[in-house]
PDB file of N, CA and C in Angstrom:
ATOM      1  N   UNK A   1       0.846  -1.188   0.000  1.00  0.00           N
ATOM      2  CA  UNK A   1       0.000   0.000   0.000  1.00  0.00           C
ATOM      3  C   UNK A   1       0.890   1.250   0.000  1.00  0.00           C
ATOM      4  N   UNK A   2       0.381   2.275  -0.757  1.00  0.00           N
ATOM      5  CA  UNK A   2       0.862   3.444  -0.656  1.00  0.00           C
ATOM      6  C   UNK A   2       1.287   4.255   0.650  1.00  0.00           C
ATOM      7  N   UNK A   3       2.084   5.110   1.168  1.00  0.00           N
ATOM      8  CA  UNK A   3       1.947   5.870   1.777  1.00  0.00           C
ATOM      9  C   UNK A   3       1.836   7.071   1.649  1.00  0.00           C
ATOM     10  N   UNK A   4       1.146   7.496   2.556  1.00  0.00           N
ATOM     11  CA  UNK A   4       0.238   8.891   2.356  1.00  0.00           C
ATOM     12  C   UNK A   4       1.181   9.772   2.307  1.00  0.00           C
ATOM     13  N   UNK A   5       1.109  10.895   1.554  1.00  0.00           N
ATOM     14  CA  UNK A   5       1.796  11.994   1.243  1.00  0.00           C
ATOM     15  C   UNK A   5       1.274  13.223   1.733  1.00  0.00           C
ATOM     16  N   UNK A   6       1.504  14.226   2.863  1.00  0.00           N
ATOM     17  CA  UNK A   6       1.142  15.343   3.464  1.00  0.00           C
ATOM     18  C   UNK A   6       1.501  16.497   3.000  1.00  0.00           C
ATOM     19  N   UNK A   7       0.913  17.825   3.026  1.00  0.00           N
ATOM     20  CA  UNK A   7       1.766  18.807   3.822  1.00  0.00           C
ATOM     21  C   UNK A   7       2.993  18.604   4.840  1.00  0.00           C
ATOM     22  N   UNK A   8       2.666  18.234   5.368  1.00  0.00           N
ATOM     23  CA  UNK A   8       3.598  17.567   6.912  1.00  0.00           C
ATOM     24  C   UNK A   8       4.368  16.891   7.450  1.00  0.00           C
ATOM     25  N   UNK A   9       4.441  15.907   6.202  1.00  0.00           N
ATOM     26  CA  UNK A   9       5.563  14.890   6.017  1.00  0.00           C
ATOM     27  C   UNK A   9       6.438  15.010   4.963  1.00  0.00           C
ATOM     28  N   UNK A  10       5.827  15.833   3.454  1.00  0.00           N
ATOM     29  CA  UNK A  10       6.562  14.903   2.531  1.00  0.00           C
ATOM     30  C   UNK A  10       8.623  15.889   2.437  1.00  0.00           C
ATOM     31  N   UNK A  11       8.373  16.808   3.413  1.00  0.00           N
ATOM     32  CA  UNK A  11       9.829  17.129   3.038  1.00  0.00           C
ATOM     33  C   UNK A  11      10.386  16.247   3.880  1.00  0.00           C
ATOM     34  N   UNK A  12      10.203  15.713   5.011  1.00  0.00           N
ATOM     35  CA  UNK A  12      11.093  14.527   5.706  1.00  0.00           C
ATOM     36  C   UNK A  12      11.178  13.311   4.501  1.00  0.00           C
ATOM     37  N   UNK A  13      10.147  13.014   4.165  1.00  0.00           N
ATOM     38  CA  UNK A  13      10.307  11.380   3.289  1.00  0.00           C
ATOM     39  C   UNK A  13      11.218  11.887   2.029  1.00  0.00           C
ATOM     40  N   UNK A  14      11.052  13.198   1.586  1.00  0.00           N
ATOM     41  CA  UNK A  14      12.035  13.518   0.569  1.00  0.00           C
ATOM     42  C   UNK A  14      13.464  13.656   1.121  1.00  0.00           C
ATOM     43  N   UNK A  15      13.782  13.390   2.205  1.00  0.00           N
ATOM     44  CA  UNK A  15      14.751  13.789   2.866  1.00  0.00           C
ATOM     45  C   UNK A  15      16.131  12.673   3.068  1.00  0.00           C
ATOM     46  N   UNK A  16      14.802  11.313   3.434  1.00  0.00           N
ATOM     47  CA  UNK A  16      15.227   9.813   3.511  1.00  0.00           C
ATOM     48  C   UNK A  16      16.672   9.498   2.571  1.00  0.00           C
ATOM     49  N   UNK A  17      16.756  10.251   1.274  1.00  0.00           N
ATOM     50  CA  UNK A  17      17.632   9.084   0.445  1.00  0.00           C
ATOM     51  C   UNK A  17      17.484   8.130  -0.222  1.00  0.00           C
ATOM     52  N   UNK A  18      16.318   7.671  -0.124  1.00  0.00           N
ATOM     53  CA  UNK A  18      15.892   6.374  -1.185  1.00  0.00           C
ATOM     54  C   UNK A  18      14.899   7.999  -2.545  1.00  0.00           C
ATOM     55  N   UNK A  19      14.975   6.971  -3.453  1.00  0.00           N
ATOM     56  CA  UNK A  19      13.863   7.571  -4.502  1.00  0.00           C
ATOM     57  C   UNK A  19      12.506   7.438  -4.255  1.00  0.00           C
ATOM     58  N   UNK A  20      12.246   8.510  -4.416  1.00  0.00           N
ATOM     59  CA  UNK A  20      10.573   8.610  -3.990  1.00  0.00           C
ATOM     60  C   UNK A  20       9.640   8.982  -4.828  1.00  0.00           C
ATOM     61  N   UNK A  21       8.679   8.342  -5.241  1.00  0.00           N
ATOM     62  CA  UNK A  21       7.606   8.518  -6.001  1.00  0.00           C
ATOM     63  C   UNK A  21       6.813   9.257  -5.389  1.00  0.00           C
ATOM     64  N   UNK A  22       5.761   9.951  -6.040  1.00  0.00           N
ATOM     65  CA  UNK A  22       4.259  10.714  -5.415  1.00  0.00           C
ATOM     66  C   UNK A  22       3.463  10.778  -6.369  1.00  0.00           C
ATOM     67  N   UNK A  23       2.200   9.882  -6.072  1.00  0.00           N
ATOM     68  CA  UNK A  23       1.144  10.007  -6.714  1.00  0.00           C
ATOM     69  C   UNK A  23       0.615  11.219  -6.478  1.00  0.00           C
ATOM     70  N   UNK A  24      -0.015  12.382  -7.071  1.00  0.00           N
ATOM     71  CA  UNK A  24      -0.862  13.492  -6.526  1.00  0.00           C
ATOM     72  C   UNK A  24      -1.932  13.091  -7.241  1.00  0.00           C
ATOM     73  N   UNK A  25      -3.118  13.039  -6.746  1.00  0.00           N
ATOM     74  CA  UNK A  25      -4.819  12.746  -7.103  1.00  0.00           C
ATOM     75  C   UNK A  25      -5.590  13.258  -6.209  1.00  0.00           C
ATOM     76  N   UNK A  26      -6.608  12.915  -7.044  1.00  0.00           N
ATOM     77  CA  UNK A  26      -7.995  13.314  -5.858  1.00  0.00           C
ATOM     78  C   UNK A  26      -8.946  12.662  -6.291  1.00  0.00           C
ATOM     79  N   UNK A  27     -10.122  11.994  -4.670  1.00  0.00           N
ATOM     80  CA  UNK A  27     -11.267  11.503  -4.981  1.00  0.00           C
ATOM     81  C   UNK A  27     -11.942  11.196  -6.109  1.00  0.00           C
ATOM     82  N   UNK A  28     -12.098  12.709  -6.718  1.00  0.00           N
ATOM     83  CA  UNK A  28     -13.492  13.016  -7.501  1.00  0.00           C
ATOM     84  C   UNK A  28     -12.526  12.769  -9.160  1.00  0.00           C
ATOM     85  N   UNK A  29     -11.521  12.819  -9.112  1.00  0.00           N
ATOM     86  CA  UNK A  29     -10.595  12.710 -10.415  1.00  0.00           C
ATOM     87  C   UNK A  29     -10.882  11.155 -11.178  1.00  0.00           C
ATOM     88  N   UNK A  30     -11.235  11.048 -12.259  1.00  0.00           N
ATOM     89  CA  UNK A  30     -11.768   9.385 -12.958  1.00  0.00           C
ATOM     90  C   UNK A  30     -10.251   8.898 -12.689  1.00  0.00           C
ATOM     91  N   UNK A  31      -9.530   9.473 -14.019  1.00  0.00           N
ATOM     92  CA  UNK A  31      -8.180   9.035 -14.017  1.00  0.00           C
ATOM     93  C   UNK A  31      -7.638   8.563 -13.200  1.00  0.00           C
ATOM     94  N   UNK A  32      -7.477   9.721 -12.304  1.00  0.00           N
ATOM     95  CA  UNK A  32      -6.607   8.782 -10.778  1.00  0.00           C
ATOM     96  C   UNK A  32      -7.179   7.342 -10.184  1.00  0.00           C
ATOM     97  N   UNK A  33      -8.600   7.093 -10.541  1.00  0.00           N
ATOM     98  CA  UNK A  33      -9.059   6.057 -10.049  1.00  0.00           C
ATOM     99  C   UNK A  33      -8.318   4.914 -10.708  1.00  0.00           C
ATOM    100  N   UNK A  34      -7.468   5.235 -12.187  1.00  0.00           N
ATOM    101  CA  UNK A  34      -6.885   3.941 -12.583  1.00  0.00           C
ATOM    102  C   UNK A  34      -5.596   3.796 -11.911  1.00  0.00           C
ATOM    103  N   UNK A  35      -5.228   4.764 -12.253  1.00  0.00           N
ATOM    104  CA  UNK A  35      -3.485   5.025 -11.814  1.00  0.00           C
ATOM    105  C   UNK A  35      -3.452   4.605 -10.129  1.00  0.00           C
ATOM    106  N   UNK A  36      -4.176   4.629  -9.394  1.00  0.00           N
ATOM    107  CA  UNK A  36      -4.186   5.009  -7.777  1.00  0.00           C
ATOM    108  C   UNK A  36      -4.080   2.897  -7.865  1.00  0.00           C
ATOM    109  N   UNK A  37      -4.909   2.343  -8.032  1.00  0.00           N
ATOM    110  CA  UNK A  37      -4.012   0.609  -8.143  1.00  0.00           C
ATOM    111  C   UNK A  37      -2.749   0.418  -8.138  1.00  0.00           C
ATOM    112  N   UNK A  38      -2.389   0.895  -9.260  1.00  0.00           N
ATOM    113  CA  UNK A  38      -1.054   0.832  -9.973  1.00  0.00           C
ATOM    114  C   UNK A  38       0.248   1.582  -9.192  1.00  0.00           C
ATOM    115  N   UNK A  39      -0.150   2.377  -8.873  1.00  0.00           N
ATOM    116  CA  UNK A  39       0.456   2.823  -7.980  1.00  0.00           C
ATOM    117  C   UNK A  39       0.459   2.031  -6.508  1.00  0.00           C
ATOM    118  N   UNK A  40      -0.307   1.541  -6.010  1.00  0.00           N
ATOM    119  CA  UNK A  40      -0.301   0.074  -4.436  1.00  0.00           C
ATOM    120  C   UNK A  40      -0.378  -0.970  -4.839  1.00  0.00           C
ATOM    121  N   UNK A  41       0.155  -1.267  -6.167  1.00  0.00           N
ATOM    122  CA  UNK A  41       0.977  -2.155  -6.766  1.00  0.00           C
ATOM    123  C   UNK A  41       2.263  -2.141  -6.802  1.00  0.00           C
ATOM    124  N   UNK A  42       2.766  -0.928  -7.192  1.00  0.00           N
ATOM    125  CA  UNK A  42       4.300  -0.576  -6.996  1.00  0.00           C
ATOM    126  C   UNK A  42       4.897  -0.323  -5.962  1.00  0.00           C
ATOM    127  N   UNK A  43       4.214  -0.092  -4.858  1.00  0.00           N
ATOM    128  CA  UNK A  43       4.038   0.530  -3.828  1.00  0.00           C
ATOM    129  C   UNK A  43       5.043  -0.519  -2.700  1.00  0.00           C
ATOM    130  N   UNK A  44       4.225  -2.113  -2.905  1.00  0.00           N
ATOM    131  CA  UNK A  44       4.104  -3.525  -2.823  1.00  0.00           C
ATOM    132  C   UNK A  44       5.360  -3.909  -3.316  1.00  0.00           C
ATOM    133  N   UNK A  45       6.064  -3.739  -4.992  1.00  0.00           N
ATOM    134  CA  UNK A  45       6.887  -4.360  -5.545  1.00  0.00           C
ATOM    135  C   UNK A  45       8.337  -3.560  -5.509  1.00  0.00           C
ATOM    136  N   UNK A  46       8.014  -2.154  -4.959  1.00  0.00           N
ATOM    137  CA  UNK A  46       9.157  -1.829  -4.914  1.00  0.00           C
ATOM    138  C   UNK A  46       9.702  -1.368  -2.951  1.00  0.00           C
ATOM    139  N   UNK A  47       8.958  -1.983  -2.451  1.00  0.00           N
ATOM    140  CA  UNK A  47       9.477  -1.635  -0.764  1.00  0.00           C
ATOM    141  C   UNK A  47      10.698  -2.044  -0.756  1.00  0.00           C
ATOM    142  N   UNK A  48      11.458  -1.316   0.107  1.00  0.00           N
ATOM    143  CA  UNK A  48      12.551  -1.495   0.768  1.00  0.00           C
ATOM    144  C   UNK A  48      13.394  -1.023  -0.412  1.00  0.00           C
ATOM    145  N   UNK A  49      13.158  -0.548  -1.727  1.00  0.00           N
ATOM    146  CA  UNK A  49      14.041  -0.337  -2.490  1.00  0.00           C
ATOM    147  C   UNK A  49      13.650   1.311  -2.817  1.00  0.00           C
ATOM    148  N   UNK A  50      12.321   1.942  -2.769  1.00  0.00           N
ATOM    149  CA  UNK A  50      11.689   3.350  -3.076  1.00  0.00           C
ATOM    150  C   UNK A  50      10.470   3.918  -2.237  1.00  0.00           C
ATOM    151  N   UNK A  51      10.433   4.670  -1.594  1.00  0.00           N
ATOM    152  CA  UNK A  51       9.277   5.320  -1.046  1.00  0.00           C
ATOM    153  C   UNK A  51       8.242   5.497  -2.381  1.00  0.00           C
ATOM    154  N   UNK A  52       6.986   4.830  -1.861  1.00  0.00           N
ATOM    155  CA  UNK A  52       6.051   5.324  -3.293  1.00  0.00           C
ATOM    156  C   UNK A  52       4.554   5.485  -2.244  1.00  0.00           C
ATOM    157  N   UNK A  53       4.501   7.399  -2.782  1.00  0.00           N
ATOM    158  CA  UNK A  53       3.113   7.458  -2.008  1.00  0.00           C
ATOM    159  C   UNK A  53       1.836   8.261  -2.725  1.00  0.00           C
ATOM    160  N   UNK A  54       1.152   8.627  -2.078  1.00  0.00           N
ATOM    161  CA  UNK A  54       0.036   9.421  -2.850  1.00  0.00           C
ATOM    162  C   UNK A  54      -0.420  10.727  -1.927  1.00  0.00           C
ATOM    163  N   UNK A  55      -0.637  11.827  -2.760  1.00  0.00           N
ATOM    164  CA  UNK A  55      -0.733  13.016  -1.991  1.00  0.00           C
ATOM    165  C   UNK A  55      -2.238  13.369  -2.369  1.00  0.00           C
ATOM    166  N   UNK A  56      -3.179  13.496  -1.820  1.00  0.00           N
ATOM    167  CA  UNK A  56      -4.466  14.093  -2.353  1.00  0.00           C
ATOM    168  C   UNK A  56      -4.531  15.559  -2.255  1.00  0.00           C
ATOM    169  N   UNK A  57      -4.738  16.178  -3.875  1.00  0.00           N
ATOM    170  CA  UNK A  57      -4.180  17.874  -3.684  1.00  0.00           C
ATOM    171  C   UNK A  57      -5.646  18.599  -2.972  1.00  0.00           C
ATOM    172  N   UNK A  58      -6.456  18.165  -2.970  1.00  0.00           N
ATOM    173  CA  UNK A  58      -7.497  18.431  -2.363  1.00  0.00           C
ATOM    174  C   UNK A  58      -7.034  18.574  -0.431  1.00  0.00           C
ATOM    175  N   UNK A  59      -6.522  17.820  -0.147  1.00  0.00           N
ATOM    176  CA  UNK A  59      -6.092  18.275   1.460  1.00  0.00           C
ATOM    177  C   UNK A  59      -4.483  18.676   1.711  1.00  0.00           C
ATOM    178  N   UNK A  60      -3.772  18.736   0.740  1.00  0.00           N
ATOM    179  CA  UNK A  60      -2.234  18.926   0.850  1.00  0.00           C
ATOM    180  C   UNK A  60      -1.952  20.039  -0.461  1.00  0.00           C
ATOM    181  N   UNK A  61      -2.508  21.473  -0.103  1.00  0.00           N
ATOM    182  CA  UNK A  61      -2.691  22.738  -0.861  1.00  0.00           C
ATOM    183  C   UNK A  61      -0.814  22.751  -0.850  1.00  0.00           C
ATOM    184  N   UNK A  62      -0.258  22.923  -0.094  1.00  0.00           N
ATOM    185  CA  UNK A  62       1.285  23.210   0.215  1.00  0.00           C
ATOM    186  C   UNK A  62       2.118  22.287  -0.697  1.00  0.00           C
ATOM    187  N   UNK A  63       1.917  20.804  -0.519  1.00  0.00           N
ATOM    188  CA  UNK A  63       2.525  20.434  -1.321  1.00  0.00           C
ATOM    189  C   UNK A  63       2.545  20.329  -2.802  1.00  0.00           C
ATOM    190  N   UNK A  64       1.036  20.367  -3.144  1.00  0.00           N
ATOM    191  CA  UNK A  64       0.516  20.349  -4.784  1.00  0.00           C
ATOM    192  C   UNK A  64       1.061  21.736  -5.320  1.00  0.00           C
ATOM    193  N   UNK A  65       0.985  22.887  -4.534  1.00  0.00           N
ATOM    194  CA  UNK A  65       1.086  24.450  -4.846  1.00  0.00           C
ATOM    195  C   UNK A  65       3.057  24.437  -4.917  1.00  0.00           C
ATOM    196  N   UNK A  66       3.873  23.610  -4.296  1.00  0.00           N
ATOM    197  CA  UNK A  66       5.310  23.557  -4.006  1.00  0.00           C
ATOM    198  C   UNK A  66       5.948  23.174  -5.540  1.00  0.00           C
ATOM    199  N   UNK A  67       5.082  21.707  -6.175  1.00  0.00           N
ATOM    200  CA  UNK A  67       5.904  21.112  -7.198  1.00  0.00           C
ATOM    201  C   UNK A  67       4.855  21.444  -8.645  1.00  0.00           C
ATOM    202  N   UNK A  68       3.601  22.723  -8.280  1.00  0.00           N
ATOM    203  CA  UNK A  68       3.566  23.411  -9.530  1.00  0.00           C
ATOM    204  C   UNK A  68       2.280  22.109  -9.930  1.00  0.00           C
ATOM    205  N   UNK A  69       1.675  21.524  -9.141  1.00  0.00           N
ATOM    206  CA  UNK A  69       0.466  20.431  -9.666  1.00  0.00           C
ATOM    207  C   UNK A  69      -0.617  21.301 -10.325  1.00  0.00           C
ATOM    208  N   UNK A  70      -0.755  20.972 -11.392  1.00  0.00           N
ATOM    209  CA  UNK A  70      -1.822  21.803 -12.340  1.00  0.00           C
ATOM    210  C   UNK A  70      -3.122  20.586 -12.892  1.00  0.00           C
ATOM    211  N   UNK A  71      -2.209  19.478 -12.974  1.00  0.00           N
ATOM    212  CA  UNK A  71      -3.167  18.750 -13.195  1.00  0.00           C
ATOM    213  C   UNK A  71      -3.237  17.269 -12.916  1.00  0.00           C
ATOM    214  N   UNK A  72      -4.547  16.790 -13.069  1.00  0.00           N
ATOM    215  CA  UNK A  72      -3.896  15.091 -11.888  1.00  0.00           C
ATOM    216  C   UNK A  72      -4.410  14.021 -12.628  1.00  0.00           C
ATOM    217  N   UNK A  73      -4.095  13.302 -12.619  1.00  0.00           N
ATOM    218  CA  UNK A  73      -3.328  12.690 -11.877  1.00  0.00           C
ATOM    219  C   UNK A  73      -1.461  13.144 -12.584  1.00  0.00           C
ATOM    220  N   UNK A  74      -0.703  13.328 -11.922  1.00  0.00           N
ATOM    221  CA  UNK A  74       0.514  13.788 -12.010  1.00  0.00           C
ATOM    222  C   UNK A  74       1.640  12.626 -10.796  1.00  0.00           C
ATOM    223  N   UNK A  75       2.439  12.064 -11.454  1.00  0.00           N
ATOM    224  CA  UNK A  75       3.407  11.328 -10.838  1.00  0.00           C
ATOM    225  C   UNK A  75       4.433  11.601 -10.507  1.00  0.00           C
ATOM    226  N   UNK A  76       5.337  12.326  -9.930  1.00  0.00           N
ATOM    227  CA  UNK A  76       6.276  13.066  -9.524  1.00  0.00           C
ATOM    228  C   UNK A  76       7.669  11.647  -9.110  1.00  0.00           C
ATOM    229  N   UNK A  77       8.715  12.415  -9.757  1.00  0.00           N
ATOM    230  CA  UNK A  77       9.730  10.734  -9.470  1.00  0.00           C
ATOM    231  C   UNK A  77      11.251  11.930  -8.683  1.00  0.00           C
ATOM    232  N   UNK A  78      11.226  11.251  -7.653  1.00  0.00           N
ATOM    233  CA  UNK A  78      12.779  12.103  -6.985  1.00  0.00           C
ATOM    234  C   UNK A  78      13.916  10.972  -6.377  1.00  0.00           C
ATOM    235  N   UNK A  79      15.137  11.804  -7.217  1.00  0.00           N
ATOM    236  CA  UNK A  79      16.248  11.187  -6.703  1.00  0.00           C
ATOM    237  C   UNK A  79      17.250  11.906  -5.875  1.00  0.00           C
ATOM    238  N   UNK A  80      17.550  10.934  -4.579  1.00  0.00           N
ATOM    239  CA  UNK A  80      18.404  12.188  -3.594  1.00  0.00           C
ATOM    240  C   UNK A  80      17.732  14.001  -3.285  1.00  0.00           C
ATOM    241  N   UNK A  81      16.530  14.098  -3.289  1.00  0.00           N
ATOM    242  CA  UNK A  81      15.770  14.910  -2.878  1.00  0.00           C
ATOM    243  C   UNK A  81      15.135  15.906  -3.921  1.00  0.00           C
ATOM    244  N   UNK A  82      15.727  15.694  -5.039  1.00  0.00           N
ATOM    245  CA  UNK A  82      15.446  16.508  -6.489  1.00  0.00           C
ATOM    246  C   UNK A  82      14.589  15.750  -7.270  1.00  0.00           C
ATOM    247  N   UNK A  83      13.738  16.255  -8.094  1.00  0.00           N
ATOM    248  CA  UNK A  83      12.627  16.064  -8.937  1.00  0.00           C
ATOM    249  C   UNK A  83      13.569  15.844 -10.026  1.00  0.00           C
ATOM    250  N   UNK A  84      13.176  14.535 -10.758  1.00  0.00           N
ATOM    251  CA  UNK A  84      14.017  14.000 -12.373  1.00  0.00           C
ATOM    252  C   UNK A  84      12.901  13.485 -13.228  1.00  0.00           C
ATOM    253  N   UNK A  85      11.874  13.272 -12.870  1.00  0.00           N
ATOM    254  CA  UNK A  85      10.997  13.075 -13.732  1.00  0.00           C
ATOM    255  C   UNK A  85       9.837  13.182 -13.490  1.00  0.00           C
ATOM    256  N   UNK A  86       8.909  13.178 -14.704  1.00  0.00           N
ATOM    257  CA  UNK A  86       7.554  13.594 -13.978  1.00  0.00           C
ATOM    258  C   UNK A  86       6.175  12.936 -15.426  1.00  0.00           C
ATOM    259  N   UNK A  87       5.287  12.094 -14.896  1.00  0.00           N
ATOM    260  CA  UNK A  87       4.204  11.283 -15.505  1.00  0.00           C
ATOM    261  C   UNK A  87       2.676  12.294 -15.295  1.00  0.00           C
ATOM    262  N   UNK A  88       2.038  12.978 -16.141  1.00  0.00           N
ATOM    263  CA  UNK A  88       1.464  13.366 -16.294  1.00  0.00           C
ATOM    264  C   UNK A  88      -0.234  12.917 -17.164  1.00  0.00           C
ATOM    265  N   UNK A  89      -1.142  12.696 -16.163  1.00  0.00           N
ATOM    266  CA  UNK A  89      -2.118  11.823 -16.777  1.00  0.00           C
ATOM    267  C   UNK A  89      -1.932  10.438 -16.711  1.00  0.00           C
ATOM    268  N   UNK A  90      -2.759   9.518 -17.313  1.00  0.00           N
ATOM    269  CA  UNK A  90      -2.387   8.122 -16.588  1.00  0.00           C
ATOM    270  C   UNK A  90      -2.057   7.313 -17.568  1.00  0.00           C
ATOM    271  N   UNK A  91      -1.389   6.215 -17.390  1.00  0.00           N
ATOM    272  CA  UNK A  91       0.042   5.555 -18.577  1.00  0.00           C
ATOM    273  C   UNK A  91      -0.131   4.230 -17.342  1.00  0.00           C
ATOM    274  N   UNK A  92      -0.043   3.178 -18.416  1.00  0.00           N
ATOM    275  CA  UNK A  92       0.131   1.875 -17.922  1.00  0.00           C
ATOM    276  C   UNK A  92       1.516   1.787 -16.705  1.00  0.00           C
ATOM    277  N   UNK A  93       1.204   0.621 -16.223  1.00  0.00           N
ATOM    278  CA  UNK A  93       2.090  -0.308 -15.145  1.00  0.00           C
ATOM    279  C   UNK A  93       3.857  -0.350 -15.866  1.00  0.00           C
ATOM    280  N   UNK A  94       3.805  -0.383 -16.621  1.00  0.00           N
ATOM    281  CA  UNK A  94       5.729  -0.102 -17.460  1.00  0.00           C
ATOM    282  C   UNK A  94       5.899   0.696 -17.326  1.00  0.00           C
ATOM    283  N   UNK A  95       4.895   1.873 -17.453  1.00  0.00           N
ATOM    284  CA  UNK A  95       5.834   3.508 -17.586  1.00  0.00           C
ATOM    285  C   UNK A  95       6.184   3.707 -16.317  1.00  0.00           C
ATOM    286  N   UNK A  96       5.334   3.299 -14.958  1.00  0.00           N
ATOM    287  CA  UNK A  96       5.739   4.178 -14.091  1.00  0.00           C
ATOM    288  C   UNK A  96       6.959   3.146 -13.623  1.00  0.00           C
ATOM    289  N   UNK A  97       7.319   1.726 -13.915  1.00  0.00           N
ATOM    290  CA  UNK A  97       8.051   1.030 -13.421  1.00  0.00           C
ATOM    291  C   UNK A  97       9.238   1.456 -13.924  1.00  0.00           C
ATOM    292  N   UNK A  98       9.642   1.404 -15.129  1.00  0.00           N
ATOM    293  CA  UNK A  98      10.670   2.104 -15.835  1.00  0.00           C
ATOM    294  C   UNK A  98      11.026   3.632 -15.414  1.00  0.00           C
ATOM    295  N   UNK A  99      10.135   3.919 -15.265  1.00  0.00           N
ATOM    296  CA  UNK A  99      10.640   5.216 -14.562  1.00  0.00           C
ATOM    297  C   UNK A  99      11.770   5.193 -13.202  1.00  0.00           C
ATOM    298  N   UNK A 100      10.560   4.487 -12.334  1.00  0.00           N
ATOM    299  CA  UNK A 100      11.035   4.010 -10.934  1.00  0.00           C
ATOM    300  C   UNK A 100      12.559   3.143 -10.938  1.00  0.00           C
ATOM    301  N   UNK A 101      13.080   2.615 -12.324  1.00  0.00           N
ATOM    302  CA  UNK A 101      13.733   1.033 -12.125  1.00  0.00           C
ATOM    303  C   UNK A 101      15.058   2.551 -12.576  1.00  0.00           C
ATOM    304  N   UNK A 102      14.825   3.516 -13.609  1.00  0.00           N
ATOM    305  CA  UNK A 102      15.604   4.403 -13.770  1.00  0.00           C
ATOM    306  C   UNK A 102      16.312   5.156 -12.276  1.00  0.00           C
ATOM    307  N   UNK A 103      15.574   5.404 -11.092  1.00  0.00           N
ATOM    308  CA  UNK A 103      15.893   5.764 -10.151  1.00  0.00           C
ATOM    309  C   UNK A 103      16.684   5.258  -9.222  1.00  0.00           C
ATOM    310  N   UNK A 104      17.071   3.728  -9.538  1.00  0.00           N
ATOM    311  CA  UNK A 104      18.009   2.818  -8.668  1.00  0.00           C
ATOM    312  C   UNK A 104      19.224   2.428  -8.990  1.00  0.00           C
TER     313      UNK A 104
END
């Protein structure tokens, strides 16, 4: 399962050193309803090797407003605390893995 992505947390988990994914979605968003699986799928296949979480921009204004979220579902990929890539709209189970497998 994913972990949740805050206001409140996510500069510590960006902080960690491993690569970190962030789902940003919301409820009422269709899209995210596909991507948001796929994402606590990866979530599952990549522990202990990447932080992979989900931020809902609907309650985490600070963080969606920080990395410029305009539109969602948006996948945000960081290495060593910097933003290197970024999935915009929703794309099968390879893209975001390849992305992620790029980060290790």
């Amino acid at each position: 399962m994913a972990l949740e992505i805050t206001d409140s947390n996510y500069k510590e988990i960006l902080a960690e050193g491993k690569p970190v994914v962030i789902d940003f979605w919301a409820p009422w968003c269709g899209p995210c309803k596909m991507v948001g699986p796929i994402i606590d799928e990866l979530a599952t296949e990549y522990e202990g090797k990447a932080i992979i979480g989900k931020c809902d921009v609907d309650d985490n204004d600070d963080v969606a407003s920080e990395f410029g979220i305009r539109n969602i579902p948006t996948v945000l990929f960081f290495k060593d605390g910097q933003l290197v890539d970024k999935q915009v709209g929703s794309a099968p189970k390879a893209t975001y893995a390849a992305k992620i497998d790029a980060l290790l």
